[in-house]
PDB file of N, CA and C in Angstrom:
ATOM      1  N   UNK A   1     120.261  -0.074 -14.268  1.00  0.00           N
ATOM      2  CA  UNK A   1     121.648   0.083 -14.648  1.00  0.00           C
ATOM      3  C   UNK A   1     121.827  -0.338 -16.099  1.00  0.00           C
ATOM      4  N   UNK A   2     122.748   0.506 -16.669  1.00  0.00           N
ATOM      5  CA  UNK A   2     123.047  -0.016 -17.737  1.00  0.00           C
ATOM      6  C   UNK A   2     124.639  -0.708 -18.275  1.00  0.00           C
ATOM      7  N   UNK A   3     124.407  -1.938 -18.899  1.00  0.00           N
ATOM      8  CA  UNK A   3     125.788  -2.882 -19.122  1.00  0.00           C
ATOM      9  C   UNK A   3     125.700  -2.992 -20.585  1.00  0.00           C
ATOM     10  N   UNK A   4     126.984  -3.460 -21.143  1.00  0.00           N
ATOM     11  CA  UNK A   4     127.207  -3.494 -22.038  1.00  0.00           C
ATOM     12  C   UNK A   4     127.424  -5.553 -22.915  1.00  0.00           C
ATOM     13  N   UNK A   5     126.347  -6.257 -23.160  1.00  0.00           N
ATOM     14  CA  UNK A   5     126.298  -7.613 -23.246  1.00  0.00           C
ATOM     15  C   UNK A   5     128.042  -7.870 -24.663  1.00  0.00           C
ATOM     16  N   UNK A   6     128.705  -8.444 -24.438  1.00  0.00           N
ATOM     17  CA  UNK A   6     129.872  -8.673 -25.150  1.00  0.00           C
ATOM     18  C   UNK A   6     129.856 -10.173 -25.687  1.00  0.00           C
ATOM     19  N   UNK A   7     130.207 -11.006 -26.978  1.00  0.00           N
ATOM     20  CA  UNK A   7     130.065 -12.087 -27.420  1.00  0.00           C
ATOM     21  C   UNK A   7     131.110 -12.213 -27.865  1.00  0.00           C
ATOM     22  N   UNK A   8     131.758 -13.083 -28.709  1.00  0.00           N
ATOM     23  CA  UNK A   8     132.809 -13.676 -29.376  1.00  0.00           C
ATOM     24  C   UNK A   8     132.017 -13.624 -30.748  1.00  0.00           C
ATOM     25  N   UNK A   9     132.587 -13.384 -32.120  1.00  0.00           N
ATOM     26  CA  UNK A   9     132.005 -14.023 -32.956  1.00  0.00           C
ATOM     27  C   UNK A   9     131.207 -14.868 -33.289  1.00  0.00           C
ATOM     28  N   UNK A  10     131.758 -15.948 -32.634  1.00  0.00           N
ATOM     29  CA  UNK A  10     130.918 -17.503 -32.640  1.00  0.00           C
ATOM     30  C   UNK A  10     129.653 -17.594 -32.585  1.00  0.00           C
ATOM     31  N   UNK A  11     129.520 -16.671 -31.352  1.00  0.00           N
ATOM     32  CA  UNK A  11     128.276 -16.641 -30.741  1.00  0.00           C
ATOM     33  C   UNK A  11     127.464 -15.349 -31.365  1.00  0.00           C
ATOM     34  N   UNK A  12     128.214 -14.543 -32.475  1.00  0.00           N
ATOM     35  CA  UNK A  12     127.082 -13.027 -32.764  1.00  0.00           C
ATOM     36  C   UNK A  12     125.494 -13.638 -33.436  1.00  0.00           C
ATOM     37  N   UNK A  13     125.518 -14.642 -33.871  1.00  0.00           N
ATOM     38  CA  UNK A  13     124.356 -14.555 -33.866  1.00  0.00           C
ATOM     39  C   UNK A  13     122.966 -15.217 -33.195  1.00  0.00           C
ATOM     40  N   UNK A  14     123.292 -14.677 -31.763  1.00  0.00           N
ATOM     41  CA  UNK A  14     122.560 -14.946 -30.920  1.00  0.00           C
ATOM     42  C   UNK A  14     121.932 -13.407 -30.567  1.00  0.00           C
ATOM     43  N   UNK A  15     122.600 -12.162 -31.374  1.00  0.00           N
ATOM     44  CA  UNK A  15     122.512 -11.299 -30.927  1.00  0.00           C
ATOM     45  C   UNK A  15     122.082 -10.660 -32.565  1.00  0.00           C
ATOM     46  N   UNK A  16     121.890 -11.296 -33.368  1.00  0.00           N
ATOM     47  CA  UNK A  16     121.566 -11.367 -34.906  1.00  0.00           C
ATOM     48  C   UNK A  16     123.126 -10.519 -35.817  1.00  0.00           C
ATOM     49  N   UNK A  17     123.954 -10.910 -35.614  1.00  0.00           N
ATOM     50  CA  UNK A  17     125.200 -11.044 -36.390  1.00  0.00           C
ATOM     51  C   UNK A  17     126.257  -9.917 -35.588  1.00  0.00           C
ATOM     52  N   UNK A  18     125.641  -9.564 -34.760  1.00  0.00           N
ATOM     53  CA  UNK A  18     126.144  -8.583 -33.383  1.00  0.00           C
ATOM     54  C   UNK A  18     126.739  -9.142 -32.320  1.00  0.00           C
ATOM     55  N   UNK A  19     128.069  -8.237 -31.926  1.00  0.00           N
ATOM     56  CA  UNK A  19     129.191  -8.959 -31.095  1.00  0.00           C
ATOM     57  C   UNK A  19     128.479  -7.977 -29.736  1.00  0.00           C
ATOM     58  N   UNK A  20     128.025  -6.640 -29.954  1.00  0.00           N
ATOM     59  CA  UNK A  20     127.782  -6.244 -28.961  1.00  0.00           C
ATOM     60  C   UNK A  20     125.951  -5.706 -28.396  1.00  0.00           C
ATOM     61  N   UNK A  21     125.300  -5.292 -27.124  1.00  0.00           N
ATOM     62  CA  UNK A  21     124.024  -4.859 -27.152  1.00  0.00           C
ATOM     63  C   UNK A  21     124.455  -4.045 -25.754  1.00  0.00           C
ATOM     64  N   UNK A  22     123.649  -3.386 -25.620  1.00  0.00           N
ATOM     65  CA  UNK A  22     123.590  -2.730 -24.536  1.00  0.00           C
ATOM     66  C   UNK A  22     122.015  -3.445 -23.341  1.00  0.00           C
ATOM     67  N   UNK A  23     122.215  -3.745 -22.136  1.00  0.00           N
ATOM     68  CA  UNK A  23     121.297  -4.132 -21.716  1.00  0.00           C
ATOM     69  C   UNK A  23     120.728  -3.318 -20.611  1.00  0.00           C
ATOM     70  N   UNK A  24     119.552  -3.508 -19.731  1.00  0.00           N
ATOM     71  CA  UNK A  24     119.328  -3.043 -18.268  1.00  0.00           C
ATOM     72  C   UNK A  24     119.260  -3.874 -17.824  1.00  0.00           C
ATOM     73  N   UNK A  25     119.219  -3.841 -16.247  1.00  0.00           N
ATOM     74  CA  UNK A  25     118.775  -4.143 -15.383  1.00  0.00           C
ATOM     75  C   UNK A  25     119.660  -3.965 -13.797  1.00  0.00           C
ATOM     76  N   UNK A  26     119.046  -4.682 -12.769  1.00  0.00           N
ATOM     77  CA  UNK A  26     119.820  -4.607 -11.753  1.00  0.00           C
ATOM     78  C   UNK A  26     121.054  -5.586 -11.493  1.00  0.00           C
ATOM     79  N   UNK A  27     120.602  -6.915 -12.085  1.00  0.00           N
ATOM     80  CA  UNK A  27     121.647  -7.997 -12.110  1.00  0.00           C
ATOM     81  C   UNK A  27     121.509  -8.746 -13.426  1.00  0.00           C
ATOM     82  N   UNK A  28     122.588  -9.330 -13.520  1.00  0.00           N
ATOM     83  CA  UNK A  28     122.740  -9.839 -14.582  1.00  0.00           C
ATOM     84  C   UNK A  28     121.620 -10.607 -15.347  1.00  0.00           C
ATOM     85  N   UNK A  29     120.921 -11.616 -14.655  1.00  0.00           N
ATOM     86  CA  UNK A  29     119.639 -12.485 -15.061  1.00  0.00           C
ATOM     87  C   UNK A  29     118.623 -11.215 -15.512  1.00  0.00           C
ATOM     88  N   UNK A  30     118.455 -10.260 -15.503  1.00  0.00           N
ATOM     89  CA  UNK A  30     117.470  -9.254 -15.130  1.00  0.00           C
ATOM     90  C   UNK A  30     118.133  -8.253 -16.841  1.00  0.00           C
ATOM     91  N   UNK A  31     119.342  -8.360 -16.932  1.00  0.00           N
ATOM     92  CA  UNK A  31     119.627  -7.565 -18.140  1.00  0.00           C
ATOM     93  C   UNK A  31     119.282  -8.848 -19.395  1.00  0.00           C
ATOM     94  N   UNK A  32     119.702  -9.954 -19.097  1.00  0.00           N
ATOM     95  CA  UNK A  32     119.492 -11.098 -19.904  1.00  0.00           C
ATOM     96  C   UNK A  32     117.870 -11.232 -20.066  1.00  0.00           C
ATOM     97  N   UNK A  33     117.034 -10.894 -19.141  1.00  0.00           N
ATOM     98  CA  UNK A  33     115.690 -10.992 -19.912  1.00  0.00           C
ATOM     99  C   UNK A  33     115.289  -9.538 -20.542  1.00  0.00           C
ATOM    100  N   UNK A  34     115.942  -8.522 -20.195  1.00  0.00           N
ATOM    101  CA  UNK A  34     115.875  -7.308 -20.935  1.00  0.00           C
ATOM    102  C   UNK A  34     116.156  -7.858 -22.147  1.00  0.00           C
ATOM    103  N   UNK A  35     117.307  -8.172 -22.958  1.00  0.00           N
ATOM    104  CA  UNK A  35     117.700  -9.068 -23.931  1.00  0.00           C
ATOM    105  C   UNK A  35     117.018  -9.656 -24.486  1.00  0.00           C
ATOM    106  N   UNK A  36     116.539 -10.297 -23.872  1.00  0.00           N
ATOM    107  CA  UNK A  36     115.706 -11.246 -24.747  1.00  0.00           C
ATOM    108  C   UNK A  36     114.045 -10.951 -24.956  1.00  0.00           C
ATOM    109  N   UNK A  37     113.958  -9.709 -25.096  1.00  0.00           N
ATOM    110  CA  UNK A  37     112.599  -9.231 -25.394  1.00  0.00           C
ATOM    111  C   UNK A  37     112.866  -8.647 -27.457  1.00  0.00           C
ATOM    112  N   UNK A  38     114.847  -7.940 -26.995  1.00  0.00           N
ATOM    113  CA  UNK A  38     114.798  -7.811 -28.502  1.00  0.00           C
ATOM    114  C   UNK A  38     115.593  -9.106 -29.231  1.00  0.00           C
ATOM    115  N   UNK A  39     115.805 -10.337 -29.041  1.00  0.00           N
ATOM    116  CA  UNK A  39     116.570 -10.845 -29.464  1.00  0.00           C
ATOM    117  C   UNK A  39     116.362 -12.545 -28.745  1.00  0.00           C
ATOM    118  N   UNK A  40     115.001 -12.729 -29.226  1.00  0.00           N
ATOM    119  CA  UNK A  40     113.896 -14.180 -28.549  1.00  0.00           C
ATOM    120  C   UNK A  40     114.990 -15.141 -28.431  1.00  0.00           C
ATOM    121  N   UNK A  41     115.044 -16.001 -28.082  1.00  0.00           N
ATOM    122  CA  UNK A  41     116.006 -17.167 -27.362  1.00  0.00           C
ATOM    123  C   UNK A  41     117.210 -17.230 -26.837  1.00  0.00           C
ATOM    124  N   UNK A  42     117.714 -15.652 -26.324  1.00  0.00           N
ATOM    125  CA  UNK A  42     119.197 -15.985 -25.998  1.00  0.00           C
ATOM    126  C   UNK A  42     118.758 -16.439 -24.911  1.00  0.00           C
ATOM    127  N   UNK A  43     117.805 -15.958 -23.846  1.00  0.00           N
ATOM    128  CA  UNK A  43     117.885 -16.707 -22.775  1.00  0.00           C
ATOM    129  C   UNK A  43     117.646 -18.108 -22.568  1.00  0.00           C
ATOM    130  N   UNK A  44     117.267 -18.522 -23.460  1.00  0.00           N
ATOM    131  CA  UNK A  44     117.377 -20.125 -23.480  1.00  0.00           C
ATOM    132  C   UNK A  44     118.770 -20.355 -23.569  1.00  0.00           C
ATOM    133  N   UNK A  45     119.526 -19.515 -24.342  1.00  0.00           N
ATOM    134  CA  UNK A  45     121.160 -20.558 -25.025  1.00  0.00           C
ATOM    135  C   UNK A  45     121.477 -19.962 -23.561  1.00  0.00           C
ATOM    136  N   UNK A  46     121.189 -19.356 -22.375  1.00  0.00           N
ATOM    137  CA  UNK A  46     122.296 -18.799 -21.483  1.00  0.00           C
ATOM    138  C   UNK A  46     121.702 -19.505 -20.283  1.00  0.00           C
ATOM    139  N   UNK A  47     120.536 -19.430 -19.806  1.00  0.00           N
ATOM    140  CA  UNK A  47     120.347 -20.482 -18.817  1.00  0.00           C
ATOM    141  C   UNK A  47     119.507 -21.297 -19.446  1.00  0.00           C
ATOM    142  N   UNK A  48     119.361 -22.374 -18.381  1.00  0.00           N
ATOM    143  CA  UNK A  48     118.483 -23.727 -18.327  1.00  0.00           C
ATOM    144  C   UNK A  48     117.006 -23.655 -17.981  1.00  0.00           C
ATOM    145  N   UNK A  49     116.078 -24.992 -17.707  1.00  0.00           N
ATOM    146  CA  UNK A  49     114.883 -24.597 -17.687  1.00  0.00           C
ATOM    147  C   UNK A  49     114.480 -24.648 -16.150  1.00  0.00           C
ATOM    148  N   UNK A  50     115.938 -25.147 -15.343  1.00  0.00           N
ATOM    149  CA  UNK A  50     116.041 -25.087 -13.718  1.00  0.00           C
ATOM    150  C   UNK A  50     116.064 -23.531 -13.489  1.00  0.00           C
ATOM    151  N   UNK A  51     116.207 -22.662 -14.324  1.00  0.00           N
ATOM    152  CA  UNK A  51     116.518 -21.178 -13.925  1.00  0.00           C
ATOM    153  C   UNK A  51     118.085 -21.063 -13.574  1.00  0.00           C
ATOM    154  N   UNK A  52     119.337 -21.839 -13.520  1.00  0.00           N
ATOM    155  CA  UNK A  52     120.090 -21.658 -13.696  1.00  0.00           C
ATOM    156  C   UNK A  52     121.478 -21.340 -15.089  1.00  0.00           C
ATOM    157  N   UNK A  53     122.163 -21.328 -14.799  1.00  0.00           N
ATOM    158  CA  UNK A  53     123.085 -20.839 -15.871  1.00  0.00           C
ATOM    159  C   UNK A  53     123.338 -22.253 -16.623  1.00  0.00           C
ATOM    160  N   UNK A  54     123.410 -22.154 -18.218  1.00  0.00           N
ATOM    161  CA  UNK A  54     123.532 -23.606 -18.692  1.00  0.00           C
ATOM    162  C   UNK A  54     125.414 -23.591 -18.859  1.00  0.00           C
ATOM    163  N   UNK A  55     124.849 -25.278 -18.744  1.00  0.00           N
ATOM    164  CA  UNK A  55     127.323 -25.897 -18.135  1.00  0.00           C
ATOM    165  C   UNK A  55     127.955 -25.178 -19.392  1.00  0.00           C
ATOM    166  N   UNK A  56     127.630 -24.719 -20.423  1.00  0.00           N
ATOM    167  CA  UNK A  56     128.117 -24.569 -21.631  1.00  0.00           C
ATOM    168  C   UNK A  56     128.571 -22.817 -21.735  1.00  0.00           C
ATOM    169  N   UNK A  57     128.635 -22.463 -21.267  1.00  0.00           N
ATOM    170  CA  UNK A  57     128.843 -21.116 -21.304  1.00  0.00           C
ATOM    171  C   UNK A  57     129.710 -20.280 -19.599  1.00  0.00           C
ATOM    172  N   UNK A  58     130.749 -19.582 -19.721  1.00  0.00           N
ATOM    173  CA  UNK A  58     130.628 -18.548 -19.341  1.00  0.00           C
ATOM    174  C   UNK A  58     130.173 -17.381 -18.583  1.00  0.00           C
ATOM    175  N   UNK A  59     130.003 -16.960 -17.906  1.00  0.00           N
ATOM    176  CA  UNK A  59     129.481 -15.518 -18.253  1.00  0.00           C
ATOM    177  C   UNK A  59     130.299 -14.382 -17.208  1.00  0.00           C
ATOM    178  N   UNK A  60     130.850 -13.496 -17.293  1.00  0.00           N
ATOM    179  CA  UNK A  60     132.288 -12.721 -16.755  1.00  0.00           C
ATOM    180  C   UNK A  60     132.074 -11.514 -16.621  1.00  0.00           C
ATOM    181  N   UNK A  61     131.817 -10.662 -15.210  1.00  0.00           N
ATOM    182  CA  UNK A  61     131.706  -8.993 -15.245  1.00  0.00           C
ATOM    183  C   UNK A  61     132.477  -8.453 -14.952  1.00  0.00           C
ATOM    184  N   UNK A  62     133.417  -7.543 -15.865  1.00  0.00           N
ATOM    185  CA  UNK A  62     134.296  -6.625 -15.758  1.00  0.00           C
ATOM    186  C   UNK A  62     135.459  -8.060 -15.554  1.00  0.00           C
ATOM    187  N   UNK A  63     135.396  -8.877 -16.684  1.00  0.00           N
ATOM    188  CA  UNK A  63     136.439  -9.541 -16.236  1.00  0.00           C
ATOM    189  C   UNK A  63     136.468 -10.979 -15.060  1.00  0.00           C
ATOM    190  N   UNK A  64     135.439 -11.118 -14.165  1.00  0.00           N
ATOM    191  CA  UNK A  64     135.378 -11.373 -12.845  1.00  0.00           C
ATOM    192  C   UNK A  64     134.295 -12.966 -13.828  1.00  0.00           C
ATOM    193  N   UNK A  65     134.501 -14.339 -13.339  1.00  0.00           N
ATOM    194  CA  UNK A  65     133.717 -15.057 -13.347  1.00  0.00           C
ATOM    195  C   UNK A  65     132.658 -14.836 -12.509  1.00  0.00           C
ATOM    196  N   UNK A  66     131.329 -14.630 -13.058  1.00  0.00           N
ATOM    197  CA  UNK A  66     129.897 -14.703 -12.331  1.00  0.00           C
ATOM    198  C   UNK A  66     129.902 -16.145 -10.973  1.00  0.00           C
ATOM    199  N   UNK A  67     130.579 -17.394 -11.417  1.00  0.00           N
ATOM    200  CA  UNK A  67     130.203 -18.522 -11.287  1.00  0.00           C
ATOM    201  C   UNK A  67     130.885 -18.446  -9.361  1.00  0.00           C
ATOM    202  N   UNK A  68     131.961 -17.182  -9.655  1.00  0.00           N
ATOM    203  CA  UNK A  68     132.249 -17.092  -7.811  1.00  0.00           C
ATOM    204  C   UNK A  68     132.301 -15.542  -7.468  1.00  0.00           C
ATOM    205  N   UNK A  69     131.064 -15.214  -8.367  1.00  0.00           N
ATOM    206  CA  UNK A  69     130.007 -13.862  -7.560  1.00  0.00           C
ATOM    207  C   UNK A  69     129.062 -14.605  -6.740  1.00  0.00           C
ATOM    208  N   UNK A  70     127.945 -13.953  -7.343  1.00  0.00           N
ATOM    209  CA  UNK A  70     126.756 -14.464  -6.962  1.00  0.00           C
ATOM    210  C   UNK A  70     126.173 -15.210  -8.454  1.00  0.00           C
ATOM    211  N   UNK A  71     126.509 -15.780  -9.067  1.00  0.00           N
ATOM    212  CA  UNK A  71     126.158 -16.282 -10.559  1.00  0.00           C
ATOM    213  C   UNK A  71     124.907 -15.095 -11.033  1.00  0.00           C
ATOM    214  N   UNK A  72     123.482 -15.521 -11.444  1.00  0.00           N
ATOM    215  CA  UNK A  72     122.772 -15.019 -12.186  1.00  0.00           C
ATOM    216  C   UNK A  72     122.623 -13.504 -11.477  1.00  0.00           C
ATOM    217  N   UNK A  73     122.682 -13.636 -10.061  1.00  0.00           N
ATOM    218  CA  UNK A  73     122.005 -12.595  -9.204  1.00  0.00           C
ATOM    219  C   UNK A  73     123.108 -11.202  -8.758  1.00  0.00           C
ATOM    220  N   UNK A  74     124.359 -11.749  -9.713  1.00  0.00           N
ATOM    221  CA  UNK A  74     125.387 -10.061  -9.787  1.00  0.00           C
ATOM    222  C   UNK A  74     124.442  -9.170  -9.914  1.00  0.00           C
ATOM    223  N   UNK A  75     124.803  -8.500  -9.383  1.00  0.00           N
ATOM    224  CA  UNK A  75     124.794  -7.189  -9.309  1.00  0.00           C
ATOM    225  C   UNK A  75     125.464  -6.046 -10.381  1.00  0.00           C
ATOM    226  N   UNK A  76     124.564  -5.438 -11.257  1.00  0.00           N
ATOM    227  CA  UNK A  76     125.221  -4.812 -12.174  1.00  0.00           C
ATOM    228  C   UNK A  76     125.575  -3.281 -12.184  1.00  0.00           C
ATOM    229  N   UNK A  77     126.569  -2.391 -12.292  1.00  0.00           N
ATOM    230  CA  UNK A  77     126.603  -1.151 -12.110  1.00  0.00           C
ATOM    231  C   UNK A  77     126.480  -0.367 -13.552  1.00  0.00           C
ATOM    232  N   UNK A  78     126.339   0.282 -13.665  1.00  0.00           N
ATOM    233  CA  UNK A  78     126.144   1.549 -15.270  1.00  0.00           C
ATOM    234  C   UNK A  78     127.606   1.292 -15.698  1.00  0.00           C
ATOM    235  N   UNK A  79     127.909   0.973 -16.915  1.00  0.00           N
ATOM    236  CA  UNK A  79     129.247   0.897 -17.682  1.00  0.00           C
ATOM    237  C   UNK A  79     130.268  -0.439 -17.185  1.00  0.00           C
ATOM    238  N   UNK A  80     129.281  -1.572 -16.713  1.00  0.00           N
ATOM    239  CA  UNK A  80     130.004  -2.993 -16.385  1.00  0.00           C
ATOM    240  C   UNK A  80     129.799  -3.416 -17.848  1.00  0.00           C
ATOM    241  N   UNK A  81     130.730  -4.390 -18.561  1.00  0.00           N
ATOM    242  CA  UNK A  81     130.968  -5.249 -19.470  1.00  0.00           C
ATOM    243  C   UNK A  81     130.737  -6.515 -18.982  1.00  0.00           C
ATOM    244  N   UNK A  82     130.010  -7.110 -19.410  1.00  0.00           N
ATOM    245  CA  UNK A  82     129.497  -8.692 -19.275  1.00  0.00           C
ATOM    246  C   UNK A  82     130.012  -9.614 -21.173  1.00  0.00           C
ATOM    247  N   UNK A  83     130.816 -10.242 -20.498  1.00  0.00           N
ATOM    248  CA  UNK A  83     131.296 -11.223 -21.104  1.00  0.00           C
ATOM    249  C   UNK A  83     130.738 -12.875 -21.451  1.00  0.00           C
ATOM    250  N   UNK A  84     130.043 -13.108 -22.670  1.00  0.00           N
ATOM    251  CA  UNK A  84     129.841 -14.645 -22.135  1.00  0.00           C
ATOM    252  C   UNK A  84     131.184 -15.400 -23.102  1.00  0.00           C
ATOM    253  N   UNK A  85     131.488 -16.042 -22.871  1.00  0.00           N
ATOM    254  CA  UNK A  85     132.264 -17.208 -23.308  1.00  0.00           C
ATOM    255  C   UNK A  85     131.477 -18.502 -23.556  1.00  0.00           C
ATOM    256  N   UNK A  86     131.637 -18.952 -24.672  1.00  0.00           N
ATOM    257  CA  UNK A  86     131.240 -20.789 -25.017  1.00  0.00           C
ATOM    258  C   UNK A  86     132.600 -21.390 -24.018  1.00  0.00           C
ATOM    259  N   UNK A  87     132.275 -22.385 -23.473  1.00  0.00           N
ATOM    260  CA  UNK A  87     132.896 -23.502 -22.669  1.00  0.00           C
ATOM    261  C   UNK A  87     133.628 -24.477 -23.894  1.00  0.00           C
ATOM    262  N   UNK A  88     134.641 -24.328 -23.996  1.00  0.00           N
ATOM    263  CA  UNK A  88     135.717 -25.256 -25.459  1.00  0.00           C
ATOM    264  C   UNK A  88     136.071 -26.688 -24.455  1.00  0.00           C
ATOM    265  N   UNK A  89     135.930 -27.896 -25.284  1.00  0.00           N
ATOM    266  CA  UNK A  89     136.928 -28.902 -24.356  1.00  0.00           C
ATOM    267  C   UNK A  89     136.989 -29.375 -26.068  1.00  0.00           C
ATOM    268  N   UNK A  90     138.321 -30.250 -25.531  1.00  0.00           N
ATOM    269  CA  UNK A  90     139.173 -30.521 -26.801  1.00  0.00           C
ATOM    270  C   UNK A  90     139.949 -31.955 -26.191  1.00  0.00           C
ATOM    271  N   UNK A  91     140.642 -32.392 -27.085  1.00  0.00           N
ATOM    272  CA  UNK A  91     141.610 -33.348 -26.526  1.00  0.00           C
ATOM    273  C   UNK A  91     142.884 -33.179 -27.380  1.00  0.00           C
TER     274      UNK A  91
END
């Protein structure tokens, strides 16, 4: 399947000064290592070395928090938008 990976500014250069990429796979973890064959360490900034998603981020399909899908193991369809967000706390 193919998705469309979406960033904020903040974060384009994780994607080398790019807000957007196009990825494959079947689920989300699976387009994220597609990813990171052209673009070496995002999967570090997106999960941990447990294989889960790191506390600092995000990540949203079609809108929908991953975190009450199935997190890494969504399921992706042809023309889903995946969103990550940085996690802001402030006082």
């Amino acid at each position: 399947m193919s998705a469309t990976l979406i960033l904020p500014g903040s974060l384009s250069k994780w994607l080398n000064g790019k807000t957007e990429a196009q990825c494959q796979g079947q689920t989300v973890s699976e387009c994220i290592d597609h990813l990171e064959r052209e673009y070496p360490g995002l999967k570090n900034k997106v999960i941990n070395e447990n294989g889960a998603l790191n506390n600092d981020i995000f990540i949203f399909i079609n809108g929908d928090n991953i975190q009450s899908l199935e997190q890494l193991a969504t399921k992706i369809k042809d023309g889903d938008e995946i969103g990550i967000i940085p996690f802001a706390a402030g006082g």
